[in-house]
Protein backbone atom coordinates (compact mmCIF):
# COMPACT_ATOMS: atom_id res chain seq x y z
CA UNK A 1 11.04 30.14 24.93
CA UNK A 2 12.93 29.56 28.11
CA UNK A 3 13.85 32.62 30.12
CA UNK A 4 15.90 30.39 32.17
CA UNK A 5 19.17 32.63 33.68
CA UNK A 6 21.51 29.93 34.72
CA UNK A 7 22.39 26.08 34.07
CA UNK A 8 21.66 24.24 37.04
CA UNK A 9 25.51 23.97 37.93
CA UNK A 10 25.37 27.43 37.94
CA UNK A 11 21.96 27.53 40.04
CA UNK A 12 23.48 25.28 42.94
CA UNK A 13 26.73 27.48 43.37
CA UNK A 14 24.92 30.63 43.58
CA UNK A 15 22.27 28.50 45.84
CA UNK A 16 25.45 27.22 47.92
CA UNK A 17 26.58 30.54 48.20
CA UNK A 18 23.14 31.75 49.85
CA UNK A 19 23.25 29.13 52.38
CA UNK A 20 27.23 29.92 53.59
CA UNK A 21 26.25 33.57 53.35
CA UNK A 22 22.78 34.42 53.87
CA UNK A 23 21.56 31.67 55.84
CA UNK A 24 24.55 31.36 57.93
CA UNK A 25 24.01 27.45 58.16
CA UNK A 26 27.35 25.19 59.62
CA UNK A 27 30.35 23.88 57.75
CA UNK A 28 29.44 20.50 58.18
CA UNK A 29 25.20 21.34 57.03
CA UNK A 30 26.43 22.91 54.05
CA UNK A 31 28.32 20.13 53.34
CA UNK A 32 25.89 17.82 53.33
CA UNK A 33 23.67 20.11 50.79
CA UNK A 34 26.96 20.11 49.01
CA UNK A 35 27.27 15.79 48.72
CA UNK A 36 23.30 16.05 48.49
CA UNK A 37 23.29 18.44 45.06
CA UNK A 38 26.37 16.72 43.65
CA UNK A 39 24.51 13.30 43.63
CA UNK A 40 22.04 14.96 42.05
CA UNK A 41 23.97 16.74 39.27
CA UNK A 42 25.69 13.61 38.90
CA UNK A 43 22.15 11.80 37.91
CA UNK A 44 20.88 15.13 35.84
CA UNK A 45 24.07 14.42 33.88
CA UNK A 46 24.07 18.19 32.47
CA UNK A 47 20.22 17.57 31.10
CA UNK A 48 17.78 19.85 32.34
CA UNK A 49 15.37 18.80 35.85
CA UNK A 50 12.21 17.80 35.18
CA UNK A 51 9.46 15.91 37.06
CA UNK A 52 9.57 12.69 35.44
CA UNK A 53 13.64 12.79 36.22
CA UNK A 54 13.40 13.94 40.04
CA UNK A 55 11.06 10.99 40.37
CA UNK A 56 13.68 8.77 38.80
CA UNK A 57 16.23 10.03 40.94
CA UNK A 58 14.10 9.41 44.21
CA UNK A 59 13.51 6.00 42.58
CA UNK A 60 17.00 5.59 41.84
CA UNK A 61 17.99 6.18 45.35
CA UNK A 62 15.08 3.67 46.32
CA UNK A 63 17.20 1.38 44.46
CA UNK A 64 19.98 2.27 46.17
CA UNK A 65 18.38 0.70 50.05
CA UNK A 66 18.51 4.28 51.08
CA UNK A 67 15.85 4.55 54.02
CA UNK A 68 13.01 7.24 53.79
CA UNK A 69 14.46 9.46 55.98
CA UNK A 70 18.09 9.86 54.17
CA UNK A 71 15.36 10.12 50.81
CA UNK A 72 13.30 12.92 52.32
CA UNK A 73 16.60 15.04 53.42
CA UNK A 74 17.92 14.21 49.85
CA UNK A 75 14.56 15.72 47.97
CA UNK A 76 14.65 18.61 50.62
CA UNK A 77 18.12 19.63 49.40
CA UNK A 78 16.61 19.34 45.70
CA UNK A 79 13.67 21.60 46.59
CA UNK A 80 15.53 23.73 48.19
CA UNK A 81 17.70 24.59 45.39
CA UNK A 82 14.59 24.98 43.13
CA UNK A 83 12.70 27.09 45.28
CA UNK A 84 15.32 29.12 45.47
CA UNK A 85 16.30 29.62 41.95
CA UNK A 86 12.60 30.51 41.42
CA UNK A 87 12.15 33.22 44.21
CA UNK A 88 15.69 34.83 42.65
CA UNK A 89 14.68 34.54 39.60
CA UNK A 90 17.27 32.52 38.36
CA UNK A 91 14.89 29.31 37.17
CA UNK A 92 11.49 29.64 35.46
CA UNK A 93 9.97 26.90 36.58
CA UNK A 94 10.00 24.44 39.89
CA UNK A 95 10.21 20.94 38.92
CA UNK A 96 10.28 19.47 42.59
CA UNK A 97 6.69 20.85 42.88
CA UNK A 98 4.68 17.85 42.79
CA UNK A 99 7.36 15.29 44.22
CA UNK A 100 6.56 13.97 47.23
CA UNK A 101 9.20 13.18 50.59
CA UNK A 102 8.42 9.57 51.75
CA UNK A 103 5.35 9.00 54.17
CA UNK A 104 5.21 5.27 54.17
CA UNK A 105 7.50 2.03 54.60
CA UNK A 106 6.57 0.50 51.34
CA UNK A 107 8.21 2.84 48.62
CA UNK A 108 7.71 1.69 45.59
CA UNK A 109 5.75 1.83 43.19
CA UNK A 110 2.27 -0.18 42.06
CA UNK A 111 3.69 -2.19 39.32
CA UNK A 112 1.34 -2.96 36.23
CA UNK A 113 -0.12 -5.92 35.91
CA UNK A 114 1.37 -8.35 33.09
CA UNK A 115 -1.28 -7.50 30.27
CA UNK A 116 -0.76 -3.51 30.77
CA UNK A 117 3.29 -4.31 30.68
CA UNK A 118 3.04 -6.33 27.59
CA UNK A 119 0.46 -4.04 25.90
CA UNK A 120 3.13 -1.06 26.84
CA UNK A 121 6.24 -2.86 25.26
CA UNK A 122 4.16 -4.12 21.95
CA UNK A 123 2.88 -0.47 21.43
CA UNK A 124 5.71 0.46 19.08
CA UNK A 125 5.21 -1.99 16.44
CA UNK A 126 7.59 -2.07 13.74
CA UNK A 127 6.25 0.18 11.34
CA UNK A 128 9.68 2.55 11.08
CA UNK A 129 13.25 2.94 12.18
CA UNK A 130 12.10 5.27 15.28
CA UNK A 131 9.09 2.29 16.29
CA UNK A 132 11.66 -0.55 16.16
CA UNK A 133 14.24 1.41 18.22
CA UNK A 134 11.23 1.90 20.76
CA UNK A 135 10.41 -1.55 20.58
CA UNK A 136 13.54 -2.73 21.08
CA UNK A 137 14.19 -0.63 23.91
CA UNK A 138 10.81 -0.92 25.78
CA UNK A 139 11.39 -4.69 25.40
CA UNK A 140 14.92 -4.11 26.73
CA UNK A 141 14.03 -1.86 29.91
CA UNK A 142 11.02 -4.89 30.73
CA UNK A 143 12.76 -8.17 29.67
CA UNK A 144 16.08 -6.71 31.98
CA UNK A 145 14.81 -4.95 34.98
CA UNK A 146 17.47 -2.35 34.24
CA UNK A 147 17.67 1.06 35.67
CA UNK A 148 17.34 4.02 33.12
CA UNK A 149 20.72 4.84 33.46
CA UNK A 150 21.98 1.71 32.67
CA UNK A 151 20.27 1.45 29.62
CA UNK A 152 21.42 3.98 28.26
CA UNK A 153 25.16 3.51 28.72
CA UNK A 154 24.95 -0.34 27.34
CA UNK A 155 27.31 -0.57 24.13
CA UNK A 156 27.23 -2.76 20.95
CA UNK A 157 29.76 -4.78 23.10
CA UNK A 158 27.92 -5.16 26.54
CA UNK A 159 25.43 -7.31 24.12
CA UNK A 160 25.51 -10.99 23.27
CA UNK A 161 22.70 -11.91 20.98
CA UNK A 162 23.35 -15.58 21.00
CA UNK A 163 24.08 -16.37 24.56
CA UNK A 164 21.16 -14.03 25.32
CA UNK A 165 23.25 -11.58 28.11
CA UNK A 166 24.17 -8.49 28.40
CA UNK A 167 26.79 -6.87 30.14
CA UNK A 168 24.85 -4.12 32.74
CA UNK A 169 27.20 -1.34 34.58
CA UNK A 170 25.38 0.12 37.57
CA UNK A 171 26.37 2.53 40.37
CA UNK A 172 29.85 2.63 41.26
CA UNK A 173 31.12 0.75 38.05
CA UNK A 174 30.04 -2.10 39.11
CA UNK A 175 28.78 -4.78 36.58
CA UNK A 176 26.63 -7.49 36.29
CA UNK A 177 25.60 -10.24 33.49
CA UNK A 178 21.85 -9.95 33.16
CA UNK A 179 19.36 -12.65 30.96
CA UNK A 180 18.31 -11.20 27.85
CA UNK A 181 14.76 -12.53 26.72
CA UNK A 182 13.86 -14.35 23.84
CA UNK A 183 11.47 -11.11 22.70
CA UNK A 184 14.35 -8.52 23.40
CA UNK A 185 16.87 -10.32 21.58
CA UNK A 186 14.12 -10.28 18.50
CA UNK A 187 13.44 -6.37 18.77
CA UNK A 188 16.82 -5.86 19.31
CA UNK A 189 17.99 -7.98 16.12
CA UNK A 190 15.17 -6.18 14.54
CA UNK A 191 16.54 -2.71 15.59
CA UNK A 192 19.98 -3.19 14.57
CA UNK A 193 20.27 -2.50 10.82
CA UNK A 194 18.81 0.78 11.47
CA UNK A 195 21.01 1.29 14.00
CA UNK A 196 23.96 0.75 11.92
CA UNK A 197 22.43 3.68 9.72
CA UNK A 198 22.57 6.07 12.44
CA UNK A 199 25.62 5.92 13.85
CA UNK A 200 27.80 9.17 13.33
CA UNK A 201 31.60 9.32 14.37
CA UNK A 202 32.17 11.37 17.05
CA UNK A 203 29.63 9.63 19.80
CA UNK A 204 31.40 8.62 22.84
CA UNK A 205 31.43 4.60 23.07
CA UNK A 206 29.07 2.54 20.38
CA UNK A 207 25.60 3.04 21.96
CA UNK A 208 23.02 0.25 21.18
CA UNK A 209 20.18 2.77 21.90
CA UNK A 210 20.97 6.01 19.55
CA UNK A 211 18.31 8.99 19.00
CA UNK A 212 17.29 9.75 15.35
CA UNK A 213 20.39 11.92 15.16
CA UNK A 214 22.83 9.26 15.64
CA UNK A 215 24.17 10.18 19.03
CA UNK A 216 23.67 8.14 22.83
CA UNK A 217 19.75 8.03 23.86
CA UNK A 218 19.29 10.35 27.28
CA UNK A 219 17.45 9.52 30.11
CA UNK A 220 14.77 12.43 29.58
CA UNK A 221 14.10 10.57 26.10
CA UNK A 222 13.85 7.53 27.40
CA UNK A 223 11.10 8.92 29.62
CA UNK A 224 9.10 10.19 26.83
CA UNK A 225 9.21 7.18 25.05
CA UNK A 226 7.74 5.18 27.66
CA UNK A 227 5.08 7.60 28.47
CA UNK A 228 4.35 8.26 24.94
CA UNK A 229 3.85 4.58 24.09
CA UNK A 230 1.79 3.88 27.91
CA UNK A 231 -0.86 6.62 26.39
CA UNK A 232 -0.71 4.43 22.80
CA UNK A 233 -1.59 1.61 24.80
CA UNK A 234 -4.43 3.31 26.69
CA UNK A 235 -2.53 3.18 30.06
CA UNK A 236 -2.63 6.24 32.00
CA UNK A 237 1.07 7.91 31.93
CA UNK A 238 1.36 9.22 34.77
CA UNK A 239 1.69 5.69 36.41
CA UNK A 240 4.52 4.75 33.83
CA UNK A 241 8.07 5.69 33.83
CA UNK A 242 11.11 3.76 33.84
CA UNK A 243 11.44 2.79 36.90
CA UNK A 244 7.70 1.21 36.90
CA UNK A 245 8.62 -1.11 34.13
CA UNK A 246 11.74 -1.99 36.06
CA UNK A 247 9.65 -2.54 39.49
CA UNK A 248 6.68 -4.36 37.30
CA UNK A 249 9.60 -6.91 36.27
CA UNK A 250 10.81 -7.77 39.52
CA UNK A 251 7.09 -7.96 40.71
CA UNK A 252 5.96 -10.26 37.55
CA UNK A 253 9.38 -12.52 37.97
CA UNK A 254 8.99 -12.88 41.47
CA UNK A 255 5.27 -13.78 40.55
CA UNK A 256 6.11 -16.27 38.10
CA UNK A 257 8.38 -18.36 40.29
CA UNK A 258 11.83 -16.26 40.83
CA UNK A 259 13.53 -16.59 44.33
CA UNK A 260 14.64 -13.21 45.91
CA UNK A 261 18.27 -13.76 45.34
CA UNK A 262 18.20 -14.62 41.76
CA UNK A 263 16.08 -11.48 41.54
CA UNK A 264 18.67 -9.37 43.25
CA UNK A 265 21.17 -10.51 40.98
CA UNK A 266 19.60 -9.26 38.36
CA UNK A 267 18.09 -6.34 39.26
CA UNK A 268 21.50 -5.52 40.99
CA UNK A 269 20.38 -4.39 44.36
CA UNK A 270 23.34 -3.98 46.40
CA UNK A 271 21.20 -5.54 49.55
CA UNK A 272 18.59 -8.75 49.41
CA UNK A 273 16.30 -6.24 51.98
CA UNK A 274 15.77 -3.78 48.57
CA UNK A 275 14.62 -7.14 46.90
CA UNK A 276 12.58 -8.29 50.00
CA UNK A 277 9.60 -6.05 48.66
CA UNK A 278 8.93 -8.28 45.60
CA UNK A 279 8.64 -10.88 48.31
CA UNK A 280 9.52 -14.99 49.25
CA UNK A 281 9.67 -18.23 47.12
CA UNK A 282 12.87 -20.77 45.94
CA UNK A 283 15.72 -20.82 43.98
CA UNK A 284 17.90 -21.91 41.06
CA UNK A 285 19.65 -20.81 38.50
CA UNK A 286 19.70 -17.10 37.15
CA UNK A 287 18.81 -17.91 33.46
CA UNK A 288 16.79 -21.02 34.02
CA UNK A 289 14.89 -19.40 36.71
CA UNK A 290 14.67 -16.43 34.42
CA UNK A 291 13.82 -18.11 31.18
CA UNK A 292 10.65 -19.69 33.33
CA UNK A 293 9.45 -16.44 35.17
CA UNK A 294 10.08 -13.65 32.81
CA UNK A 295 6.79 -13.63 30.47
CA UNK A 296 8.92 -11.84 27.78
CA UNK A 297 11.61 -14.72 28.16
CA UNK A 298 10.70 -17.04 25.23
């Protein structure tokens, strides 16, 4: 069991407090640890810090256009708070331990190739309630590009089955209409009626994704579930999260015939040079474009 002191909220005041006091660091230094840890609290959203979600916040910040250096000052902030917590005693463990600051211009990371993603999303099968609410949302997270976080705040409402969209809020509120593929729209169809036997009163908004208990999926599940289903389908899962399957869809509709704009649309990069990685070629219309490039489109 968990001999873990304090929450992490806890953890970065008394870590705050260390640096003002003990360290003796500026006003405007301690601020920035200060904006730093609340952007990272912010993505934790009160679950605990593990390695698979400090890599999704780096990648989320990726996503974000934020250059290497303002990444590497971000995941120093991080691992300072966690080495600290550790030395006091505060924290068991140190989940930043592993996670590496940026080295290189290209950031991202190796998508799988189009057999591994569609072997990933077809792991699930259908065989129960929790394997079609994994298929469904494995074929979501590839067919949309989204980002983990987005996923799991889409409502019953954000989706249109028959017009094949759904309704994607990213950072700052902002939303976007994103293509749902033919095979998402299936597992999703597929998921529903258990769905509707889930759902408890009390669960803020009407969640598409729900855990077994009825309430809003988490981010730290939806890691598990991809990893657990990249080891059913004999990928190695430590080159699978999240973010992968999101990068892999980018890399296979970019591959298949998507221009970069269309691309950022969808993905909802904030600048085409976040999109520029995937790389060159045309244009034309979001869903046509989409409905050709996507290889879970049809």
């Amino acid at each position: 069991m968990s001999q873990d002191r304090v929450s992490i909220e806890a953890g970065v005041e008394e870590y705050l407090v260390a640096l003002r006091v003990e360290k003796g660091l500026s006003p405007n230094t301690v601020e920035a640890y200060i904006r730093d840890l609340r952007q990272y609290l912010e993505f934790l959203e009160g679950g605990e810090p593990t390695e698979q979600l400090i890599a999704g916040f780096v990648g989320e910040m990726r996503d974000k256009g934020l250059t290497d250096s303002t990444i590497a000052r971000k995941i120093a902030s991080v691992r300072g708070l966690h080495r600290f917590l550790v030395l006091e005693e505060l924290r068991e463990t140190d989940p930043t331990a592993l996670i590496e600051s940026p080295r290189r211009p290209d950031p991202f990371p190796k998508a799988l190739t189009v057999a591994e993603a569609i072997a990933l999303v077809e792991a699930p099968g259908g065989g129960d309630r929790a394997a079609r609410r994994d298929s469904a949302l494995l074929e979501f997270l590839y067919g949309t590009g989204a980002r983990v976080s987005e996923t799991v705040g889409v409502d019953l409402a954000d989706v249109d089955l028959e017009d094949r969209v759904v309704r994607v809020t990213g950072k700052g509120s902002k939303q976007r209409m994103v293509p749902l593929g033919g095979k998402a729209v299936t597992a999703i169809r597929a998921w529903l009626p258990d769905r509707m036997g889930l759902v408890r009163r009390g669960v803020k908004g009407d969640p598409l994704f729900l855990n077994l208990r009825g309430g809003r999926l988490s981010r730290q599940a939806v890691f598990d579930i991809v990893k657990r289903h990249a080891a059913a389908a004999d990928i190695d899962s430590a080159r699978v999260s999240p973010h992968v399957l999101r990068h892999s869809a980018a890399t296979h509709m970019v591959e298949g015939g998507a221009d970069l704009r269309t691309v950022q649309e969808i993905l909802g990069h904030a600048t085409i040079s976040t999109t520029q990685v995937y790389t060159r070629i045309s244009s034309a219309h979001v869903m046509e474009i989409y409905v050709e490039a996507h290889p879970r489109s049809r």
